[in-house]
N, C-alpha and C. Protein backbone atom coordinates (compact mmCIF):
# COMPACT_ATOMS: atom_id res chain seq x y z
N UNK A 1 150.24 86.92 207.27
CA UNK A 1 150.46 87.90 208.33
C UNK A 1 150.06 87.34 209.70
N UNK A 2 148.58 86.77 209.62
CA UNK A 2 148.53 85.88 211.21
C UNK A 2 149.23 85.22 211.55
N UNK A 3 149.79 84.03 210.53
CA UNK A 3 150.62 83.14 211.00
C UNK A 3 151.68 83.42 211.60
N UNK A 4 152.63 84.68 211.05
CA UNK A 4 153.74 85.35 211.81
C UNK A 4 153.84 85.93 212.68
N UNK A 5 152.49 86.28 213.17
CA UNK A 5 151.89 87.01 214.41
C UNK A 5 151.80 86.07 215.53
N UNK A 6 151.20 84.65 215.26
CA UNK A 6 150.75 83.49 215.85
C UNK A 6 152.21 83.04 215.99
N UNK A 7 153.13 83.14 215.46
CA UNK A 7 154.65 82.10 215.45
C UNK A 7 155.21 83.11 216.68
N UNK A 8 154.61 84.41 216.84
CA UNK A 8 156.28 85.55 217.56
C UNK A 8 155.26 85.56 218.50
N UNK A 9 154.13 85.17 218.76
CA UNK A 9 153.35 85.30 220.17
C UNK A 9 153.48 83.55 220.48
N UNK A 10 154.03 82.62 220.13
CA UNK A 10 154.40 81.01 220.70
C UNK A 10 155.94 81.45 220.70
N UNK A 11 156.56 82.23 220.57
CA UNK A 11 158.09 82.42 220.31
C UNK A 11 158.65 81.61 219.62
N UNK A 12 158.01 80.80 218.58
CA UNK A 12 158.45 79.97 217.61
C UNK A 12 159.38 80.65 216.29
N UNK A 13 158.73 82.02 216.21
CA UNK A 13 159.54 82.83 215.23
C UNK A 13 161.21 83.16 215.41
N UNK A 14 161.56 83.03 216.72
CA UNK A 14 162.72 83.29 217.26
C UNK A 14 163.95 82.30 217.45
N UNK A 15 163.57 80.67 216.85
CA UNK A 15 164.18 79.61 217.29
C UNK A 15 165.26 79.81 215.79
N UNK A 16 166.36 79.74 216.76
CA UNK A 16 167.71 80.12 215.53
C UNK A 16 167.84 79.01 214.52
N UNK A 17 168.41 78.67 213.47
CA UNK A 17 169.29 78.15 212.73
C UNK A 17 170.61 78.66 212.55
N UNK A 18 171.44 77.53 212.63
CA UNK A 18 172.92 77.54 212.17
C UNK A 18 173.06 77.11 210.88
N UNK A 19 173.33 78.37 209.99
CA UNK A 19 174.08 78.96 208.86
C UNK A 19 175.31 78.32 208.20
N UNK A 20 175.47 77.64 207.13
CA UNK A 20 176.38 76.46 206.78
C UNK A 20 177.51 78.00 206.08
N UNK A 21 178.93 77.36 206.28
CA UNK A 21 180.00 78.44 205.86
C UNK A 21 179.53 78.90 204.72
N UNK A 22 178.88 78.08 203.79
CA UNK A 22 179.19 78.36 202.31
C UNK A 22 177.88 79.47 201.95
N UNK A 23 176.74 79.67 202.80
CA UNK A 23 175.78 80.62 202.97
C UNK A 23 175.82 81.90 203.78
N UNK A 24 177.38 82.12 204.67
CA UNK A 24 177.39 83.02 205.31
C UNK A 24 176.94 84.90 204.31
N UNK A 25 177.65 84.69 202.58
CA UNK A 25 177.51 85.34 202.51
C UNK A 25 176.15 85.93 201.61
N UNK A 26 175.10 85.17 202.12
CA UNK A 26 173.59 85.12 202.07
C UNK A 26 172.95 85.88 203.31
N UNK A 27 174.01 86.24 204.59
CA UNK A 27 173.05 86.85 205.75
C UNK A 27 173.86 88.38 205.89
N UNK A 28 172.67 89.32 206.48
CA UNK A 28 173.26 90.34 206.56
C UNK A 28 174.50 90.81 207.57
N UNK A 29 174.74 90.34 208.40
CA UNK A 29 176.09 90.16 209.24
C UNK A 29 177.04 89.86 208.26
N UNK A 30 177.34 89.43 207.47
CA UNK A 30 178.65 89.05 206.59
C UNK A 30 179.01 90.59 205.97
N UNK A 31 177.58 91.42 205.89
CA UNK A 31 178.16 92.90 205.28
C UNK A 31 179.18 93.74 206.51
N UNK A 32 179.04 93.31 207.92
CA UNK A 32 179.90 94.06 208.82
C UNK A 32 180.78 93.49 209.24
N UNK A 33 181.68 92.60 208.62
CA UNK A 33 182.68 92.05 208.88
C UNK A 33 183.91 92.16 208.50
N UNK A 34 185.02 92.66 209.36
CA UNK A 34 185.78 93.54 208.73
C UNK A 34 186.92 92.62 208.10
N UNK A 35 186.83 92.66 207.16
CA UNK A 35 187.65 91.09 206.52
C UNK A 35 188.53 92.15 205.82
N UNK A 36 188.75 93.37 206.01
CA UNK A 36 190.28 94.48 205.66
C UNK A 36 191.25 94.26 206.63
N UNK A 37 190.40 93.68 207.77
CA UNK A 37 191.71 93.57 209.26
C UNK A 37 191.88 91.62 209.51
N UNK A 38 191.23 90.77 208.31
CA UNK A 38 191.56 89.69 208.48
C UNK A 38 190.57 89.46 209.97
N UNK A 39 189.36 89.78 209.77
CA UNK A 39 188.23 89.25 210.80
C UNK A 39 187.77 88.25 210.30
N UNK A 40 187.24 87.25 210.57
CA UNK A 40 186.46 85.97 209.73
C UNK A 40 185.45 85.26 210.28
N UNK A 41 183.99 85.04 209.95
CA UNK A 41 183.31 84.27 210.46
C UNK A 41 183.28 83.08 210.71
N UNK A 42 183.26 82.44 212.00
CA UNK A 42 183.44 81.70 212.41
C UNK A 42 182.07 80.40 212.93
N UNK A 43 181.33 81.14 212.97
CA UNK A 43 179.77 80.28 213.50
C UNK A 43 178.60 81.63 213.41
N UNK A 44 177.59 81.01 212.89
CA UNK A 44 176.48 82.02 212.63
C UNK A 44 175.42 81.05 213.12
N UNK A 45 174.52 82.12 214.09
CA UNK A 45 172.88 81.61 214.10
C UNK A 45 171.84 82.67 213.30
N UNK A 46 171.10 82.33 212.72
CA UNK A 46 170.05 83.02 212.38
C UNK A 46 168.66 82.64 212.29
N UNK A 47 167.73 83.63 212.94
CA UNK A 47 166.71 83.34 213.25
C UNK A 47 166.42 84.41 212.54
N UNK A 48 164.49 84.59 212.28
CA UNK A 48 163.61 85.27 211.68
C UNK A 48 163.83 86.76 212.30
N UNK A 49 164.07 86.55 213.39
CA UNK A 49 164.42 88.10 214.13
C UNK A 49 165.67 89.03 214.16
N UNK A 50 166.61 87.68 214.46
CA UNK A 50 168.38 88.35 214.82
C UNK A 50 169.22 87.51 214.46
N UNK A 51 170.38 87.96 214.05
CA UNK A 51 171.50 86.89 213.25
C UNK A 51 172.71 87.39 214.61
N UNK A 52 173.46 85.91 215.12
CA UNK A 52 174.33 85.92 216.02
C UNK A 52 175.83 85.66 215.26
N UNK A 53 176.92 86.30 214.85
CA UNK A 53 178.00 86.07 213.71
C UNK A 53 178.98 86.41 215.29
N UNK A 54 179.89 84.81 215.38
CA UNK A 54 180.80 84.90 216.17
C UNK A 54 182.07 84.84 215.33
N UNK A 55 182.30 85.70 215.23
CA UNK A 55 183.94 86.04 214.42
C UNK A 55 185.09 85.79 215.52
N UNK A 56 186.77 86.10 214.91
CA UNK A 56 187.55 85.40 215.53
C UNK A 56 187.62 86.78 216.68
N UNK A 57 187.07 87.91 216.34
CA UNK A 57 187.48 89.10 216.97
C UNK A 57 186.00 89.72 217.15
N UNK A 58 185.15 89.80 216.90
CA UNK A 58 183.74 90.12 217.81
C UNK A 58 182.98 88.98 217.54
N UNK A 59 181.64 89.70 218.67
CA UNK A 59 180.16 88.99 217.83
C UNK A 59 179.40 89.80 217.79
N UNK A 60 178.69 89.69 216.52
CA UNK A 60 178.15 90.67 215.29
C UNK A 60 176.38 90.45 216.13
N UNK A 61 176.11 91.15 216.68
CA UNK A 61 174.44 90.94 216.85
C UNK A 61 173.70 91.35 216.00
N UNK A 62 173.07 91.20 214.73
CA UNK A 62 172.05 91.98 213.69
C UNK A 62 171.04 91.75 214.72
N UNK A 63 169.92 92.91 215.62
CA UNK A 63 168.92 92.77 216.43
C UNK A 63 168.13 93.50 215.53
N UNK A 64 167.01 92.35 215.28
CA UNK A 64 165.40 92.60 215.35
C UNK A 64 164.55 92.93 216.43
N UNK A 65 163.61 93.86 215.90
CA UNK A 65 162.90 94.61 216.64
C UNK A 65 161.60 93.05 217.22
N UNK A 66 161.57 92.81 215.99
CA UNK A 66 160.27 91.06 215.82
C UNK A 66 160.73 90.83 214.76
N UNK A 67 159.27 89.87 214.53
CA UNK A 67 159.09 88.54 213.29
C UNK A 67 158.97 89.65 212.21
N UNK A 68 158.22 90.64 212.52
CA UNK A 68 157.18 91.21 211.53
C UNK A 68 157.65 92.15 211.10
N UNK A 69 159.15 92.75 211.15
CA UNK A 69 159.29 93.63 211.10
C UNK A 69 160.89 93.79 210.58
N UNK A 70 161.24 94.95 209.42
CA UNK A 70 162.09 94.67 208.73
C UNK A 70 163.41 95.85 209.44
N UNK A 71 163.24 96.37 210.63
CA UNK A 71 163.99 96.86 211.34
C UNK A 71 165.01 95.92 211.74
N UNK A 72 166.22 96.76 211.56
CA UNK A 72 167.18 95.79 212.81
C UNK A 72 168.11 96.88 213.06
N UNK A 73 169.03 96.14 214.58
CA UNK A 73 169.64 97.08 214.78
C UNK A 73 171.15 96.43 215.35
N UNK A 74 172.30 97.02 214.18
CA UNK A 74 173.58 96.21 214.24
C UNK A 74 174.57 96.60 215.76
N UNK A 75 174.90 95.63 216.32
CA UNK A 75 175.76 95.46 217.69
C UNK A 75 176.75 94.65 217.15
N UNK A 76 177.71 95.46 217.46
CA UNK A 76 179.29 94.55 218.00
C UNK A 76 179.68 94.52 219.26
N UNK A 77 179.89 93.47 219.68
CA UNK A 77 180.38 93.45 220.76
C UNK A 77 182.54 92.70 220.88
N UNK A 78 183.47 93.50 220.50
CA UNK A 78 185.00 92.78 220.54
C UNK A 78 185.08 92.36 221.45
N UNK A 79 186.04 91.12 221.50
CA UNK A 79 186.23 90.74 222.46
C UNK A 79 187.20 90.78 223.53
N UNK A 80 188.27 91.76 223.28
CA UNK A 80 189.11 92.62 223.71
C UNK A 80 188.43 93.52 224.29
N UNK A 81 187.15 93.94 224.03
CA UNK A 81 186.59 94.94 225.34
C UNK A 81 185.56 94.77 225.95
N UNK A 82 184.97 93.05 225.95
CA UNK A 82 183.69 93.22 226.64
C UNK A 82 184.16 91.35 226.33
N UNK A 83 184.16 91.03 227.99
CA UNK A 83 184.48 89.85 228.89
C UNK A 83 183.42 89.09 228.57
N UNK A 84 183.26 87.57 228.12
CA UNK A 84 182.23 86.36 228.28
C UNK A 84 182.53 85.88 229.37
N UNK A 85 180.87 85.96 229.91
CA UNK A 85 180.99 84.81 231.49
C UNK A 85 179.98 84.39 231.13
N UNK A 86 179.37 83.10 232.50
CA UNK A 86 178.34 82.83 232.16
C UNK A 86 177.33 82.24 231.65
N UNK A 87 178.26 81.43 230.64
CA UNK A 87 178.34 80.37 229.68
C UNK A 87 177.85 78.99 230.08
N UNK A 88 176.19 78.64 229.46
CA UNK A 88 175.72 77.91 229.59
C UNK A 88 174.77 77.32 228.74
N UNK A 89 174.03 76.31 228.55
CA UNK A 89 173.16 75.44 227.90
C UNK A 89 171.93 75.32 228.91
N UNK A 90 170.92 75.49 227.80
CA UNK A 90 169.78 74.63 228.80
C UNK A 90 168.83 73.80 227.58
N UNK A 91 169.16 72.31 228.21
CA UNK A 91 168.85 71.59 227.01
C UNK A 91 167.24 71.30 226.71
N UNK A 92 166.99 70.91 225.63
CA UNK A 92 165.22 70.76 225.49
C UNK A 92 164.75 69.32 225.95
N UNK A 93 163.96 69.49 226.22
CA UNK A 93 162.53 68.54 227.02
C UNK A 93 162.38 67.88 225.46
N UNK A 94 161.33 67.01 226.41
CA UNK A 94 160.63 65.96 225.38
C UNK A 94 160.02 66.73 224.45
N UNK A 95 159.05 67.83 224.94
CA UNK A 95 158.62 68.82 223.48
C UNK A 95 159.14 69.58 223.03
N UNK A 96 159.95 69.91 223.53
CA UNK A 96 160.70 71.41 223.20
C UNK A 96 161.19 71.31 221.65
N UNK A 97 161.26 72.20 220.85
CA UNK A 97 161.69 72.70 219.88
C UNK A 97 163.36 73.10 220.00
N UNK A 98 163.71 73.70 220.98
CA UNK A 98 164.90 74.17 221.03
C UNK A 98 165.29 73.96 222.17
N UNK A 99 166.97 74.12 222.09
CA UNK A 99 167.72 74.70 223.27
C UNK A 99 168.38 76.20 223.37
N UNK A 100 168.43 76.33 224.52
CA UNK A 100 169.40 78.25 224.58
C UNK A 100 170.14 77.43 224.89
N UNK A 101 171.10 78.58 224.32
CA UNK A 101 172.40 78.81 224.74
C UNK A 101 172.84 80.48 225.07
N UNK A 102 173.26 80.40 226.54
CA UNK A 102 172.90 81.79 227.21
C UNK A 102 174.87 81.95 227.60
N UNK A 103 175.19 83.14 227.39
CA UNK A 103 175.96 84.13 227.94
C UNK A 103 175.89 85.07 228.45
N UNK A 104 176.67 86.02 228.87
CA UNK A 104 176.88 87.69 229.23
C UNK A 104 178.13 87.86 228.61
N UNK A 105 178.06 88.72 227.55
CA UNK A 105 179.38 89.96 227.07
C UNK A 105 179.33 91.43 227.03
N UNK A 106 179.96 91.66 227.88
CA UNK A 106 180.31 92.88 228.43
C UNK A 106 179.47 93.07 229.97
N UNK A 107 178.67 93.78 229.71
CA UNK A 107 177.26 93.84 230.39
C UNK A 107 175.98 93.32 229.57
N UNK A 108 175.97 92.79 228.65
CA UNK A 108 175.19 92.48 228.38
C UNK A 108 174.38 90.64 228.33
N UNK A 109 173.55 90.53 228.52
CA UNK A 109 172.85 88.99 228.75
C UNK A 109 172.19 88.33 227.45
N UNK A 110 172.60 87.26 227.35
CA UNK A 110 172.40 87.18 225.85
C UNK A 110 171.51 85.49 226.39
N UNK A 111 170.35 85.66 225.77
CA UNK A 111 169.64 83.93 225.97
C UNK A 111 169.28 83.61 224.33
N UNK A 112 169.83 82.75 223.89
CA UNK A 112 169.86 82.67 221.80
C UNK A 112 169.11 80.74 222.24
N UNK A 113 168.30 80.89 221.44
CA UNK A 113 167.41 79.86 220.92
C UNK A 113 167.45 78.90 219.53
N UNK A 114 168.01 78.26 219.81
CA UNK A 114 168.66 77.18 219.01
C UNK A 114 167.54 76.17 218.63
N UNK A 115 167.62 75.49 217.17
CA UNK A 115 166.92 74.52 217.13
C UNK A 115 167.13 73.34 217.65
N UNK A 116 167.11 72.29 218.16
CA UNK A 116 167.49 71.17 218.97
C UNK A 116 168.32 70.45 217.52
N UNK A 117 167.73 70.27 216.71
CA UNK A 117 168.60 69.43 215.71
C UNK A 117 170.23 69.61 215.56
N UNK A 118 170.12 71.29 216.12
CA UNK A 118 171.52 71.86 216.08
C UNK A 118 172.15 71.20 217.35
N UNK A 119 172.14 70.43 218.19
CA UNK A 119 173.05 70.57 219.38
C UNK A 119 174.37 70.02 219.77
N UNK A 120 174.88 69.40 218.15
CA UNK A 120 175.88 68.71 217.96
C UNK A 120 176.67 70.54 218.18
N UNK A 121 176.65 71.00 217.10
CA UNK A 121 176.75 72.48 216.89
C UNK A 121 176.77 73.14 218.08
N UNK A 122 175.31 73.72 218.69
CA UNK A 122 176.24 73.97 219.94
C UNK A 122 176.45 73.96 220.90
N UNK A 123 176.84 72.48 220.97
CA UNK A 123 178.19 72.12 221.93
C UNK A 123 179.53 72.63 221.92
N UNK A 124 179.43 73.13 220.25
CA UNK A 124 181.36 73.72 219.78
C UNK A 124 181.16 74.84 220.20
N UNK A 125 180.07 75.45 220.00
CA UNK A 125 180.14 77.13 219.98
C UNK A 125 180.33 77.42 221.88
N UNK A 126 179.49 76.33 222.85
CA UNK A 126 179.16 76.44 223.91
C UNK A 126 181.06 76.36 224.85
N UNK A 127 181.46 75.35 223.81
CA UNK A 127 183.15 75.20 223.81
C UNK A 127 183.97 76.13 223.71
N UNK A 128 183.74 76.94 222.61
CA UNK A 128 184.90 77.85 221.94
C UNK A 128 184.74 78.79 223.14
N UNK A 129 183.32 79.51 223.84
CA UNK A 129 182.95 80.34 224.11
C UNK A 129 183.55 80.67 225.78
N UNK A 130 183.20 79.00 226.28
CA UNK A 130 183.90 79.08 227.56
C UNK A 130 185.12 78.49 227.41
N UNK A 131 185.87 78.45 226.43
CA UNK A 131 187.42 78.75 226.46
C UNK A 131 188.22 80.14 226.12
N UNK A 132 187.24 80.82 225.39
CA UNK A 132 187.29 82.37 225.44
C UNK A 132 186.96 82.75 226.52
N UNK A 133 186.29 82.75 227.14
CA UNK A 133 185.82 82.75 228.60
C UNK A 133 187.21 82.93 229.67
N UNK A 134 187.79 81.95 229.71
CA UNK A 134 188.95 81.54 230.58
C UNK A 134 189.94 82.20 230.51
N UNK A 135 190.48 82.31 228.57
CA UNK A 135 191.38 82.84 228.45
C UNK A 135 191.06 84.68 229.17
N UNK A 136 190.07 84.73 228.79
CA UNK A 136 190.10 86.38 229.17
C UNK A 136 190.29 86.50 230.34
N UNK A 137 189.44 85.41 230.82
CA UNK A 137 189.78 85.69 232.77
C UNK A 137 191.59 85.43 233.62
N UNK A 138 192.23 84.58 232.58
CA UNK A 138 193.38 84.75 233.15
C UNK A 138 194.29 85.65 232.68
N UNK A 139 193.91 86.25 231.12
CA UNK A 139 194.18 87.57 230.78
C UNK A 139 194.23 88.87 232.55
N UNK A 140 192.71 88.78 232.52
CA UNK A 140 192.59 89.67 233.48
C UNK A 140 193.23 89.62 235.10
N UNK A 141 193.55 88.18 234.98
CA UNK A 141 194.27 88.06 236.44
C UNK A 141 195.79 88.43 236.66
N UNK A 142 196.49 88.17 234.78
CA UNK A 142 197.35 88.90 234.78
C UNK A 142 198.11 90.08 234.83
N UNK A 143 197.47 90.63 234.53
CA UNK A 143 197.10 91.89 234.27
C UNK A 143 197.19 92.49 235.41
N UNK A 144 196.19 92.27 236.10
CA UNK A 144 196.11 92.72 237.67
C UNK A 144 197.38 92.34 238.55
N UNK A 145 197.98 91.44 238.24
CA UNK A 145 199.66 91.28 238.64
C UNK A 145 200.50 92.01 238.64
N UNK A 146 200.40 92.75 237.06
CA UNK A 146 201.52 93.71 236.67
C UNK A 146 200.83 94.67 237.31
N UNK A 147 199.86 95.46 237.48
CA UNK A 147 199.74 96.70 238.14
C UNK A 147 200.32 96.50 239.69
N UNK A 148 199.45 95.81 240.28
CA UNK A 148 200.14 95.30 241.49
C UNK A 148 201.92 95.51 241.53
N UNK A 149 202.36 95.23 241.18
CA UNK A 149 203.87 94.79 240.55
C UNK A 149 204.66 96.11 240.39
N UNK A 150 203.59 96.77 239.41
CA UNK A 150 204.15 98.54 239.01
C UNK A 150 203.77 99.45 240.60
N UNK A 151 202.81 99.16 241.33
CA UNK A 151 202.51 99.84 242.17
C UNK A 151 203.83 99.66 243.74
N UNK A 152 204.00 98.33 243.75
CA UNK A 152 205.18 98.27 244.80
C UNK A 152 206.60 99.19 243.98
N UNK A 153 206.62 98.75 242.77
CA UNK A 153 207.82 99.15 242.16
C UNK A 153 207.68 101.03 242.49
N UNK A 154 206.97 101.93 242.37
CA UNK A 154 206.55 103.08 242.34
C UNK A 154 206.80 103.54 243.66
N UNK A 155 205.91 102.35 244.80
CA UNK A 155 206.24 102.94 246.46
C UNK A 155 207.55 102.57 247.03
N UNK A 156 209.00 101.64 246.35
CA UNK A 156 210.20 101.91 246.77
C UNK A 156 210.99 102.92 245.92
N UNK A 157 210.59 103.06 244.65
CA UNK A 157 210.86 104.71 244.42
C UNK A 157 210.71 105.50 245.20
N UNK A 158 209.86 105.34 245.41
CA UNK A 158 209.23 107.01 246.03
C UNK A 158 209.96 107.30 247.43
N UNK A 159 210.04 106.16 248.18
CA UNK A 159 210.40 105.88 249.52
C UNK A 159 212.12 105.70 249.50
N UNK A 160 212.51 106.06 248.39
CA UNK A 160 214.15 105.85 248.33
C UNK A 160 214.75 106.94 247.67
N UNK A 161 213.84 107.79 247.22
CA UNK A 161 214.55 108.76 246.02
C UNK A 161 215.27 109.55 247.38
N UNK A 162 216.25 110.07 246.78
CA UNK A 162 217.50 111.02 247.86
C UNK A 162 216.99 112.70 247.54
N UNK A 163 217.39 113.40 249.08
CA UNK A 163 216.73 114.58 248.47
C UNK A 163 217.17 115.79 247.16
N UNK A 164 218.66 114.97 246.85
CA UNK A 164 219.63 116.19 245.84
C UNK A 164 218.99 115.51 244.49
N UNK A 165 218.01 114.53 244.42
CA UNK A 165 217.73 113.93 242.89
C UNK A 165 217.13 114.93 242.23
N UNK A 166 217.04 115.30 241.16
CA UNK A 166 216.75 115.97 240.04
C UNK A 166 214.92 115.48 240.07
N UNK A 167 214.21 115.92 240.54
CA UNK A 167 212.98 115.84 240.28
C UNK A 167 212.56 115.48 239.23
N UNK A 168 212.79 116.22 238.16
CA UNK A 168 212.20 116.37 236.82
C UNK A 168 212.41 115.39 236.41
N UNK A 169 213.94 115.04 236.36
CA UNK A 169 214.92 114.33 235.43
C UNK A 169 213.84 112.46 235.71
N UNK A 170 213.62 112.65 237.63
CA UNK A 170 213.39 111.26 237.98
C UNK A 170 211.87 111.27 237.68
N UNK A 171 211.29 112.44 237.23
CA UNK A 171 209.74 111.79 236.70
C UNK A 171 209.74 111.60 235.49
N UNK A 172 210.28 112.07 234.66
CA UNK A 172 210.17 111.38 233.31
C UNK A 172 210.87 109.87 232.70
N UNK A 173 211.88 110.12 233.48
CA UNK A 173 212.23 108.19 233.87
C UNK A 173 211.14 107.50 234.39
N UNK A 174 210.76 107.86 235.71
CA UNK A 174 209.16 106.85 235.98
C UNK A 174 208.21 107.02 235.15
N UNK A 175 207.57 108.09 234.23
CA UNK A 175 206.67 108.40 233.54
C UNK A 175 207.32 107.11 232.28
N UNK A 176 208.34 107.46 231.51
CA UNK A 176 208.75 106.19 230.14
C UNK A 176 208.86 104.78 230.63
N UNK A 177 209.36 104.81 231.93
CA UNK A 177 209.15 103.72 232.77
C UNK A 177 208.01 102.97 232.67
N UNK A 178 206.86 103.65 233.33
CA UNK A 178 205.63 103.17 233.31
C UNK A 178 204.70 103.02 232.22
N UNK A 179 205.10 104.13 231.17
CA UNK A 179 204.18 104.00 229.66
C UNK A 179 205.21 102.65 228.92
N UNK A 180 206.66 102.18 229.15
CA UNK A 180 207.02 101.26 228.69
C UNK A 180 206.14 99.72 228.89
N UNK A 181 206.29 99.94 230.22
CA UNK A 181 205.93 98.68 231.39
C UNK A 181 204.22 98.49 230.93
N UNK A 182 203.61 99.29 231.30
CA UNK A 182 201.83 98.94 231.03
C UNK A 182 201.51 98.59 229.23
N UNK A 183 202.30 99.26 228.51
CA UNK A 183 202.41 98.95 227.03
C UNK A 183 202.44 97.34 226.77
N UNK A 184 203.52 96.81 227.49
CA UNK A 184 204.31 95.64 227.17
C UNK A 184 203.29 94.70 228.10
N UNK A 185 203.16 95.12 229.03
CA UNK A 185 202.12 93.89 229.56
C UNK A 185 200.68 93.83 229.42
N UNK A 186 200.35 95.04 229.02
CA UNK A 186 198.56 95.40 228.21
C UNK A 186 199.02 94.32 226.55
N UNK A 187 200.07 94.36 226.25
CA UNK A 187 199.89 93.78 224.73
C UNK A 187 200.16 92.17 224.54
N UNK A 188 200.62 91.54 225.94
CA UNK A 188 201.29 90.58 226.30
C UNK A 188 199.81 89.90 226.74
N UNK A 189 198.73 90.31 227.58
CA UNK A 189 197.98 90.06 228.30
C UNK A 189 196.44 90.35 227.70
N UNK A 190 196.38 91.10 226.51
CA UNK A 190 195.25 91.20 225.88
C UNK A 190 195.27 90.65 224.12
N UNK A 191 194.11 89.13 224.62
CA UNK A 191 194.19 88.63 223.39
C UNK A 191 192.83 89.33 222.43
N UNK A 192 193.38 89.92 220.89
CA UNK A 192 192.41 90.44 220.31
C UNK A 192 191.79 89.41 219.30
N UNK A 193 192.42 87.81 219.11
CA UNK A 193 192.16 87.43 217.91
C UNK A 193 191.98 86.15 218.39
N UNK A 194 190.97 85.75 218.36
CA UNK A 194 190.61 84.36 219.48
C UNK A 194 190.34 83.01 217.88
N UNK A 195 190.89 82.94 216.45
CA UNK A 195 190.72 82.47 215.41
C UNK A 195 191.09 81.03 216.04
N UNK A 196 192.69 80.67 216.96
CA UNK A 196 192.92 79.42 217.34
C UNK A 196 191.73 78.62 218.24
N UNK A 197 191.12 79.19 218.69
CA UNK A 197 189.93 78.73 219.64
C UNK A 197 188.74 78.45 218.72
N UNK A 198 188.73 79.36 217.80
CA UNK A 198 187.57 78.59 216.93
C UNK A 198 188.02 77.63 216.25
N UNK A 199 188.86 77.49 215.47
CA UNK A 199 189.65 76.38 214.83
C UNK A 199 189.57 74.94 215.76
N UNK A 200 189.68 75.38 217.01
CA UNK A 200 189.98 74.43 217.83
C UNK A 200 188.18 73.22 217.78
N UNK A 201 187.77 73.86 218.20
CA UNK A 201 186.52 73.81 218.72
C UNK A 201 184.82 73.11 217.85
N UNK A 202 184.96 74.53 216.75
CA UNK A 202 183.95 74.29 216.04
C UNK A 202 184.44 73.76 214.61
N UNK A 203 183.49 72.42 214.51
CA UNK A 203 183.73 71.81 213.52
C UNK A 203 182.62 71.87 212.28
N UNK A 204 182.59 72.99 211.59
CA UNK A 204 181.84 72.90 210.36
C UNK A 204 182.45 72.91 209.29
């Protein structure tokens, strides 16, 4: 009991390991993985406290309360609704035990503590993550195009309709209009399944 007390007051209790494929389904994150919709784990850290499960379509946070303690508390974060920025390394010193590896998804700030032995490892994950990264951001720049795009299209409507037009008739044309148009470029522009990027990237 001291010793685990003594490890989470040096923060030694908290320094992750990376989880070999063939043990994923040894950690408790593998129970929330929705492998009915073809989700798949892709890279796991686990530490004494919290298990980090980056699937092709979320990441699975199992959060511990501590070392000492058999609480946890399960977070998903998809990646279709909560943006990675941020994406960085900070490597270990001559003593150090570990390196982080720090993000933000969604709003949230994530600093994960890696063992140094791992840093072949993550380098891929640090890879996959800021290429997910990118893609979302030019997701989002697209995106912002087509509204832009729908919004001029809307103000020479508006500024051209004649006064004998059928009101009704011309809002439900712009209304199927616009639920066509935002459909087709929301589905064009939002990637939900980021599996090619892990494939790409991480090599275990």
């Amino acid at each position: 009991m001291f010793k685990k007390l003594a490890s989470e007051a040096l923060g030694l209790s908290d320094i992750g390991e990376i989880i070999k494929p063939s043990d994923y389904d040894k950690t408790e994150s593998d129970d929330f993985v929705l492998s009915e919709d073809n989700e798949k784990i892709f890279f796991l850290i686990k530490s004494k406290k919290d298990e980090y499960c980056f699937t092709n379509l979320a990441l699975i946070h199992v959060d511990g309360d501590s070392a000492v303690s058999s609480k946890r508390n399960l977070k998903r974060y998809d990646y279709c609704l909560h943006e990675i920025s941020a994406v960085s390394i900070e490597t270990a010193g001559t003593i150090d035990l570990d390196i982080e590896l720090k993000f933000t998804i969604g709003n949230k700030n994530l600093s994960i503590d890696v063992h140094k032995k791992h840093s072949t490892e993550v380098a891929d994950i640090y890879k996959a993550l800021l290429a997910i990264s990118m893609i979302q951001k030019d997701n989002a720049r697209l995106l912002s195009y087509g509204d832009k795009s729908l919004q001029v299209a809307e103000e020479v409507i508006r500024n051209n309709r004649t006064v004998e037009a059928n009101v009704s008739q011309e809002f439900g044309q712009i209304a199927n209009f616009v639920n066509t148009w935002m459909t087709e470029i929301h589905a064009k522009h939002t990637t939900k399944d980021f599996a090619s990027v892990f494939q790409k990237y991480i090599q275990n």
